[in-house]
PDB file of N, CA and C in Angstrom:
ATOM      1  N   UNK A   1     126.477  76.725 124.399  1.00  0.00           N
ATOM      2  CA  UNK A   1     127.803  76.927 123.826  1.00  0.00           C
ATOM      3  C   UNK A   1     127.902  76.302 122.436  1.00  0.00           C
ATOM      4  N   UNK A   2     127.359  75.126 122.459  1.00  0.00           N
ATOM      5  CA  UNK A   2     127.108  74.568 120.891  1.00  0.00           C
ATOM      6  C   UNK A   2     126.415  75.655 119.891  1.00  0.00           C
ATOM      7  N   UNK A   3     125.838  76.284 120.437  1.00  0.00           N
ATOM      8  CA  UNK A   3     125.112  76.970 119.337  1.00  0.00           C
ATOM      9  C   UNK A   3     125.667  78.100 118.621  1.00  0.00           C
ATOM     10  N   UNK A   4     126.781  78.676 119.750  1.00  0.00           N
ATOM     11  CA  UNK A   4     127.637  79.403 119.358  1.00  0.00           C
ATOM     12  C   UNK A   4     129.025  79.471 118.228  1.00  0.00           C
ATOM     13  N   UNK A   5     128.615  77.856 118.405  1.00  0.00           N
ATOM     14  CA  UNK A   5     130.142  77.235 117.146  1.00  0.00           C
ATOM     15  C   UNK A   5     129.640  76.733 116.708  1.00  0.00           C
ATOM     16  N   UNK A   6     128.292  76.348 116.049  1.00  0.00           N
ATOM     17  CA  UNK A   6     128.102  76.427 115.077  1.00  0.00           C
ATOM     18  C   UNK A   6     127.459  77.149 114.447  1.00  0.00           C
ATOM     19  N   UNK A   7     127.383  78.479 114.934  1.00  0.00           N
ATOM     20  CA  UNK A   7     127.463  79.871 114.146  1.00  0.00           C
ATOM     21  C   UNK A   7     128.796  80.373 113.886  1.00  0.00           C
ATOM     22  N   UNK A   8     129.686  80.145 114.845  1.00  0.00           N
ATOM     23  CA  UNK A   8     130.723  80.613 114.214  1.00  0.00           C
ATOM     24  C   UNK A   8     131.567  80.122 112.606  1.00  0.00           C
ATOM     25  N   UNK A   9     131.016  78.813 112.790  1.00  0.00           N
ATOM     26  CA  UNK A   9     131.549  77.679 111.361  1.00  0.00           C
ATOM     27  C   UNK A   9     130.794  77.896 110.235  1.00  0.00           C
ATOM     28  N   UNK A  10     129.715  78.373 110.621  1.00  0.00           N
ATOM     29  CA  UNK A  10     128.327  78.245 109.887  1.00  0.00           C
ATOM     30  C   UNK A  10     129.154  80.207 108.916  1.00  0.00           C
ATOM     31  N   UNK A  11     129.321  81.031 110.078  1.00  0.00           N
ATOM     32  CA  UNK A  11     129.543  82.196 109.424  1.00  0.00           C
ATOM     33  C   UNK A  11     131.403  82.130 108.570  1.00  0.00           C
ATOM     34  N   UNK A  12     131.975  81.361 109.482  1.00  0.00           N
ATOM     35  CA  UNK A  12     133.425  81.150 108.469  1.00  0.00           C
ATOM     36  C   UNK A  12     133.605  80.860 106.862  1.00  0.00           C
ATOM     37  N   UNK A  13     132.556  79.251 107.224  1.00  0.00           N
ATOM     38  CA  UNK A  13     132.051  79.316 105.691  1.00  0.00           C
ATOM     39  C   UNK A  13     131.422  79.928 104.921  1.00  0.00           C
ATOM     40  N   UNK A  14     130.508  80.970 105.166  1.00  0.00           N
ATOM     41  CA  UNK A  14     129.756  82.132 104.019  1.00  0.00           C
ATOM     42  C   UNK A  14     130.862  82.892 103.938  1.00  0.00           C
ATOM     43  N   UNK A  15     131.527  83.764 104.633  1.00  0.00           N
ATOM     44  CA  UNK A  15     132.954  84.271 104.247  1.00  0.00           C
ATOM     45  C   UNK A  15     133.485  83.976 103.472  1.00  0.00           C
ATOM     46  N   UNK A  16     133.863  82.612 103.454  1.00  0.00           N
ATOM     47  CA  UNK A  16     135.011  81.910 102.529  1.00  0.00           C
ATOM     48  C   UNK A  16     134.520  81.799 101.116  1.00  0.00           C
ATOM     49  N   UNK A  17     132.925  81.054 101.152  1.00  0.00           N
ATOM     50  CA  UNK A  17     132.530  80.910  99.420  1.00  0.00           C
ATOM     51  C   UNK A  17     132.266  82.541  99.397  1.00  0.00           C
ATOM     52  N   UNK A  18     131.804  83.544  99.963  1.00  0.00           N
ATOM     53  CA  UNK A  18     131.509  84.913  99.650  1.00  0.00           C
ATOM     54  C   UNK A  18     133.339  85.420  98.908  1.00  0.00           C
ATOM     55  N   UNK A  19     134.395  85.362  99.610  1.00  0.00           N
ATOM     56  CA  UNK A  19     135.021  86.055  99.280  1.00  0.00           C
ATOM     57  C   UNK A  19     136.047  84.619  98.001  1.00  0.00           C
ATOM     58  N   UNK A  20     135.476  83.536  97.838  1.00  0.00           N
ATOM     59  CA  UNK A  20     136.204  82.581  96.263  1.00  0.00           C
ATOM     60  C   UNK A  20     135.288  82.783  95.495  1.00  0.00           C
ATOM     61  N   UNK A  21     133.987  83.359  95.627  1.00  0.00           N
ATOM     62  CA  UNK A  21     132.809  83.678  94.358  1.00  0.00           C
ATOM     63  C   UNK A  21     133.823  84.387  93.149  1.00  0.00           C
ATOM     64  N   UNK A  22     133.963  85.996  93.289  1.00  0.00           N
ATOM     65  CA  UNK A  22     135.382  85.878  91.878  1.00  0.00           C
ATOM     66  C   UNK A  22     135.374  85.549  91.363  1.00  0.00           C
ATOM     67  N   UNK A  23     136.243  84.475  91.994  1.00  0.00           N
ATOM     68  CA  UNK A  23     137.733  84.059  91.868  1.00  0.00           C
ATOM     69  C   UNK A  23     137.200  82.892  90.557  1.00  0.00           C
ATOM     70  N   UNK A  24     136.649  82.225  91.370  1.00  0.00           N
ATOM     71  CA  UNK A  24     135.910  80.967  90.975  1.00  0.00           C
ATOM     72  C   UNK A  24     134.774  81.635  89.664  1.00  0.00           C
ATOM     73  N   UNK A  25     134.324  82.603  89.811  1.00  0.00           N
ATOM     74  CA  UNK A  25     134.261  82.962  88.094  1.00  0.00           C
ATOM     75  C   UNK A  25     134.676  83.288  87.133  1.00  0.00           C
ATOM     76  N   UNK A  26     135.834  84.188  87.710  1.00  0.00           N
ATOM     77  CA  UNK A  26     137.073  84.563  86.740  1.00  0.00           C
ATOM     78  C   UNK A  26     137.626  83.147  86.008  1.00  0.00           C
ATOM     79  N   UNK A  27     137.413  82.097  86.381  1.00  0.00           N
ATOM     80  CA  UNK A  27     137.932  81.061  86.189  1.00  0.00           C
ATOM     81  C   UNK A  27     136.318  79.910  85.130  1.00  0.00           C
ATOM     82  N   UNK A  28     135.523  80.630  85.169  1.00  0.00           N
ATOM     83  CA  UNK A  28     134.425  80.122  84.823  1.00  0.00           C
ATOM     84  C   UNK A  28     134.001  78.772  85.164  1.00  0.00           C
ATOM     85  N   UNK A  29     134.464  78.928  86.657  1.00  0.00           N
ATOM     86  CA  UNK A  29     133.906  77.516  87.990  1.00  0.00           C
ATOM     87  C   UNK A  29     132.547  77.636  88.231  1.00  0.00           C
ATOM     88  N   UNK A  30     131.770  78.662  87.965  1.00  0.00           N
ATOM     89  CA  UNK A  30     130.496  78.935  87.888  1.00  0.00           C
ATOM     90  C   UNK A  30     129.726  80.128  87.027  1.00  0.00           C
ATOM     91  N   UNK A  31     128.361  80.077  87.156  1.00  0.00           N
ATOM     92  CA  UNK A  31     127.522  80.485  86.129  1.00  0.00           C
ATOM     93  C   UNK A  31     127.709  81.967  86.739  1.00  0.00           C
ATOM     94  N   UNK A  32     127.983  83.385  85.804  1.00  0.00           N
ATOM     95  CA  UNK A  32     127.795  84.442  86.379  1.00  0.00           C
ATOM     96  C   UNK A  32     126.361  84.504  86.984  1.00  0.00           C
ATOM     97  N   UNK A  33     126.576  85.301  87.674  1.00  0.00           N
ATOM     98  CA  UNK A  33     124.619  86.276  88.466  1.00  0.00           C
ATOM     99  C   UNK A  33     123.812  86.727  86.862  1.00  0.00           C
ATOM    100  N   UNK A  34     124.562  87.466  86.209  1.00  0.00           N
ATOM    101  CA  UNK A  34     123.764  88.318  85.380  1.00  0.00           C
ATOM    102  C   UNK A  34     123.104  86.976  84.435  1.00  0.00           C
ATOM    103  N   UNK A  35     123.587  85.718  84.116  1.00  0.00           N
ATOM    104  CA  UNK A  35     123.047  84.990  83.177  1.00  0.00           C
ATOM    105  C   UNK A  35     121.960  83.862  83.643  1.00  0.00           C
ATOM    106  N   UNK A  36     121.874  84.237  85.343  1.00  0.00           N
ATOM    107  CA  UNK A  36     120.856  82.686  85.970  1.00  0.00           C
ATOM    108  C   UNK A  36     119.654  83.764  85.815  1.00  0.00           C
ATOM    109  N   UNK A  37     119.321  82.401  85.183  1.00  0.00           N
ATOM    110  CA  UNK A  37     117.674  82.287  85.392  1.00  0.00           C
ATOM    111  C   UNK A  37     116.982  81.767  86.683  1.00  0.00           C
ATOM    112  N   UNK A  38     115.658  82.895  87.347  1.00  0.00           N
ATOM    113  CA  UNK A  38     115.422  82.571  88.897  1.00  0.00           C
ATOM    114  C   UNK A  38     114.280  82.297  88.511  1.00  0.00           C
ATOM    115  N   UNK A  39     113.904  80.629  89.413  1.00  0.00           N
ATOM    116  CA  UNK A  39     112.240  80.767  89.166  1.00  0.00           C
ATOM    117  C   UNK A  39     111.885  80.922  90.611  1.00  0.00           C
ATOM    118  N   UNK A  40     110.742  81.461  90.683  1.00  0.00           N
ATOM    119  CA  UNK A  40     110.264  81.762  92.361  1.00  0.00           C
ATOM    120  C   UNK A  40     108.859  81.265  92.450  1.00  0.00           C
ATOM    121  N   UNK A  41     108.785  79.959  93.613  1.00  0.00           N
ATOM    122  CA  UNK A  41     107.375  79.318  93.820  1.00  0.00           C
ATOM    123  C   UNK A  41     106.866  79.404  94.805  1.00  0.00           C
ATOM    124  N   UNK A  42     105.420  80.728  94.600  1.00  0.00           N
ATOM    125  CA  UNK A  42     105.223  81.128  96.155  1.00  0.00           C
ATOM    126  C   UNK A  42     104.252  79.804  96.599  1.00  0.00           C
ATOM    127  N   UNK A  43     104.557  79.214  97.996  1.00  0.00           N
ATOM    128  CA  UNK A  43     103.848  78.035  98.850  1.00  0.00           C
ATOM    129  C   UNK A  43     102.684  78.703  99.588  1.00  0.00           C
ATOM    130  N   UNK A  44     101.913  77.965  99.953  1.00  0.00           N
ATOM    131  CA  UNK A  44     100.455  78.082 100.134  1.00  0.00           C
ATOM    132  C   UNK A  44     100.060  76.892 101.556  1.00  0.00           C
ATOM    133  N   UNK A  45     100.474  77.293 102.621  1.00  0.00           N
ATOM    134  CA  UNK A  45     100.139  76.102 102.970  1.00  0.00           C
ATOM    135  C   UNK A  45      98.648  75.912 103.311  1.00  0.00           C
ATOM    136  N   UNK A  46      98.012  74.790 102.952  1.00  0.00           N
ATOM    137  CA  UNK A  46      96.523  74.075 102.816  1.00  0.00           C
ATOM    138  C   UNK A  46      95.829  73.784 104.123  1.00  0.00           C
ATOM    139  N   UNK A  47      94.781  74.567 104.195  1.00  0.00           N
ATOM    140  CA  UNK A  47      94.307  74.627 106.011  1.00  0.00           C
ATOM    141  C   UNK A  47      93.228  73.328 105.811  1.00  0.00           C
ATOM    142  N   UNK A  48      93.309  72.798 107.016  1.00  0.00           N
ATOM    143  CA  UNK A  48      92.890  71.598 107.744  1.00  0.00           C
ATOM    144  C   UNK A  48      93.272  70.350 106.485  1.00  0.00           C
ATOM    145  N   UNK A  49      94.293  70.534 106.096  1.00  0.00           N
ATOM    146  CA  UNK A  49      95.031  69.194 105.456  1.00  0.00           C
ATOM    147  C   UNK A  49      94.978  67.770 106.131  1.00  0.00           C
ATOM    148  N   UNK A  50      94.819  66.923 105.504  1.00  0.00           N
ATOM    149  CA  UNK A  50      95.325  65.505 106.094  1.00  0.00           C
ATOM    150  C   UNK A  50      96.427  65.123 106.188  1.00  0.00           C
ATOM    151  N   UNK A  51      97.085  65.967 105.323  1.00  0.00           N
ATOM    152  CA  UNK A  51      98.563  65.741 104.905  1.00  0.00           C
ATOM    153  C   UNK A  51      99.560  65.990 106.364  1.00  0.00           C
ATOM    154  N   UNK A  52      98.867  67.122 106.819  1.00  0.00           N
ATOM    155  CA  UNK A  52      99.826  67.891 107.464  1.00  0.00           C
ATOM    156  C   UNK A  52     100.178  66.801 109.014  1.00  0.00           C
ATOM    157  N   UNK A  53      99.653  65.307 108.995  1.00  0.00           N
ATOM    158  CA  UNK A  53     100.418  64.571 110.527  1.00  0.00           C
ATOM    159  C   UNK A  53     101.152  63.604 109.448  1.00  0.00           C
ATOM    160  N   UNK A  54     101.194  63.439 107.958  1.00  0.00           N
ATOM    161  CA  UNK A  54     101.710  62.903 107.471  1.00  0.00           C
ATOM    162  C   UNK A  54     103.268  62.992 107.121  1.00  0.00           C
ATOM    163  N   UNK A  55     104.022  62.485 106.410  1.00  0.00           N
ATOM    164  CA  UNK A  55     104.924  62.805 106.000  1.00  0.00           C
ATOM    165  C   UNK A  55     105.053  63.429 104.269  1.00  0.00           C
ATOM    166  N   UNK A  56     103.947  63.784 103.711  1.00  0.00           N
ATOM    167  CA  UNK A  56     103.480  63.919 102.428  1.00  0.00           C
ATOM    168  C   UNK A  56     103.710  65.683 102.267  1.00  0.00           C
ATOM    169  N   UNK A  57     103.984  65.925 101.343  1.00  0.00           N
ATOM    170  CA  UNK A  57     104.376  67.373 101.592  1.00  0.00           C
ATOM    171  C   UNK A  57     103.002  68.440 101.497  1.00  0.00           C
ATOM    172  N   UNK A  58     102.559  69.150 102.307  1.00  0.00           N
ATOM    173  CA  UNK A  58     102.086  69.684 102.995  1.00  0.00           C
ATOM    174  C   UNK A  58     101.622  71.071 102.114  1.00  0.00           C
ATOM    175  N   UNK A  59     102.091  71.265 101.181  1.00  0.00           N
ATOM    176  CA  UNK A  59     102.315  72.535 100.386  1.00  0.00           C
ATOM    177  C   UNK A  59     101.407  72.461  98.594  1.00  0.00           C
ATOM    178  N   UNK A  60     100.755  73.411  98.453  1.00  0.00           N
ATOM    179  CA  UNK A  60     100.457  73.494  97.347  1.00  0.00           C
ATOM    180  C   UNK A  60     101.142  74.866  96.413  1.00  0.00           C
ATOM    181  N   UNK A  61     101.530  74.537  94.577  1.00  0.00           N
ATOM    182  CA  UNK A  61     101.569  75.475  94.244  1.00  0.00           C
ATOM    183  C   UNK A  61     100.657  76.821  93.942  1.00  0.00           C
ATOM    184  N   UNK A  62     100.220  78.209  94.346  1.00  0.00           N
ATOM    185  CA  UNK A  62      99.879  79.280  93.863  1.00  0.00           C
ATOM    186  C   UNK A  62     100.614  80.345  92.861  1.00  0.00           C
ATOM    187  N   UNK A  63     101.486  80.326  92.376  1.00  0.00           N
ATOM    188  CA  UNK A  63     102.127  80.892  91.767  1.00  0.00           C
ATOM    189  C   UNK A  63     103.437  80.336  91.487  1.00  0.00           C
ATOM    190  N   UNK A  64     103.880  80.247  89.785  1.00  0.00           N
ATOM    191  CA  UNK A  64     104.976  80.327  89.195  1.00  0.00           C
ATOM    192  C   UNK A  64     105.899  81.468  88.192  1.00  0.00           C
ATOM    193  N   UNK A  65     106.394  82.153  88.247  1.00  0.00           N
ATOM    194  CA  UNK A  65     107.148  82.679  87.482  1.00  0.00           C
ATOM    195  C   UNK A  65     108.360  82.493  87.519  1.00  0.00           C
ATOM    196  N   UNK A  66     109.058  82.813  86.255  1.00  0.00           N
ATOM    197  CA  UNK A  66     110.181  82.965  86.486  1.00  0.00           C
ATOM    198  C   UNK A  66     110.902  84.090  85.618  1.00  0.00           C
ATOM    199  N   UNK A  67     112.194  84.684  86.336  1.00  0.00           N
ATOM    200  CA  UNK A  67     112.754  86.208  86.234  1.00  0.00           C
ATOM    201  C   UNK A  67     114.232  85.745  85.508  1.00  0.00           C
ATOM    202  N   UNK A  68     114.158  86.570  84.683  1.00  0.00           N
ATOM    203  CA  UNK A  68     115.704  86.614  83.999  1.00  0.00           C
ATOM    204  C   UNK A  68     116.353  87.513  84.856  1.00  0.00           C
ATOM    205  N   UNK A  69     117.764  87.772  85.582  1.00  0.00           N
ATOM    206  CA  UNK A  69     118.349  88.185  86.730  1.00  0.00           C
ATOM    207  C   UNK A  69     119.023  89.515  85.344  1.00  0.00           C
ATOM    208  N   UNK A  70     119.313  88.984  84.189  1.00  0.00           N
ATOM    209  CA  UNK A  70     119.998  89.737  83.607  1.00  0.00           C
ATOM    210  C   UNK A  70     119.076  91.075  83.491  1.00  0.00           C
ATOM    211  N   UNK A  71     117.479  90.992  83.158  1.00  0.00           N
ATOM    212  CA  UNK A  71     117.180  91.687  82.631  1.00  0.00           C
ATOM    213  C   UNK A  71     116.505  92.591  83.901  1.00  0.00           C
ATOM    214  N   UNK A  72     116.427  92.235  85.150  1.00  0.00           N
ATOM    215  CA  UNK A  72     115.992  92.768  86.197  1.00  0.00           C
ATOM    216  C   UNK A  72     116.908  93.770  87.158  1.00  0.00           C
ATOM    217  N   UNK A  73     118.769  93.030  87.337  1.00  0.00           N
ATOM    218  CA  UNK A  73     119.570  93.973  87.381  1.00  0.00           C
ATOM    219  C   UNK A  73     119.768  94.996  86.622  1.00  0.00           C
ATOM    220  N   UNK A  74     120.024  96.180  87.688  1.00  0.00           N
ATOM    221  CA  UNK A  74     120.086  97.393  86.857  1.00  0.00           C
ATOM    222  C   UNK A  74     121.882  97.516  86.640  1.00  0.00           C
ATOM    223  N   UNK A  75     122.444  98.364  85.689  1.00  0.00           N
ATOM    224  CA  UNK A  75     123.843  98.284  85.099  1.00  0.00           C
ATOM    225  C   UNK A  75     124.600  99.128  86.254  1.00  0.00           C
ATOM    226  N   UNK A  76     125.843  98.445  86.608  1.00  0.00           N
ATOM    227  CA  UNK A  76     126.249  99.081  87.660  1.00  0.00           C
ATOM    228  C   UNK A  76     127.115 100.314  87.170  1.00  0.00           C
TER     229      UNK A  76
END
C-alpha cells in the first residue's frame, strides 16, 4: 500500500511542476528549453573492478558531447 502513495505523490507532483512550467517562464523563473545547453555522458561500467564492493564510483567516462537543444529542435 506504501508503494501506491508514493506513486500517487510522486505523480501529483510531476503534474503540478508539468502544468507551472509556463507559467514560471512567462515570468522568466526559468531558462526556456530552446536555450539549454544538454551535455550527455554515456557510462561504461568497468568489468571485474575493485571499485565495484567499494564505495568509489564504479563508472568510467566513454563519451562526451554536448547538444545545443536550440539547434536540434525542429520549429513548431
Amino acid at each position: 500500500m506504501a508503494f501506491f502513495t508514493r506513486l500517487a505523490i510522486a505523480l501529483a507532483l510531476a503534474v503540478t511542476l508539468v502544468n507551472a512550467a509556463p507559467a514560471m517562464e512567462a515570468r522568466d523563473q526559468v531558462v526556456p528549453m530552446t536555450t539549454m545547453t544538454y551535455t550527455r555522458v554515456e557510462w561504461t561500467l568497468i568489468p571485474n573492478s575493485p571499485y565495484l564492493t567499494t564505495t568509489a564510483f564504479p563508472f568510467t567516462v566513454t563519451q562526451f558531447s554536448t547538444i545545443n537543444n536550440a539547434e536540434t529542435t525542429p520549429a513548431a
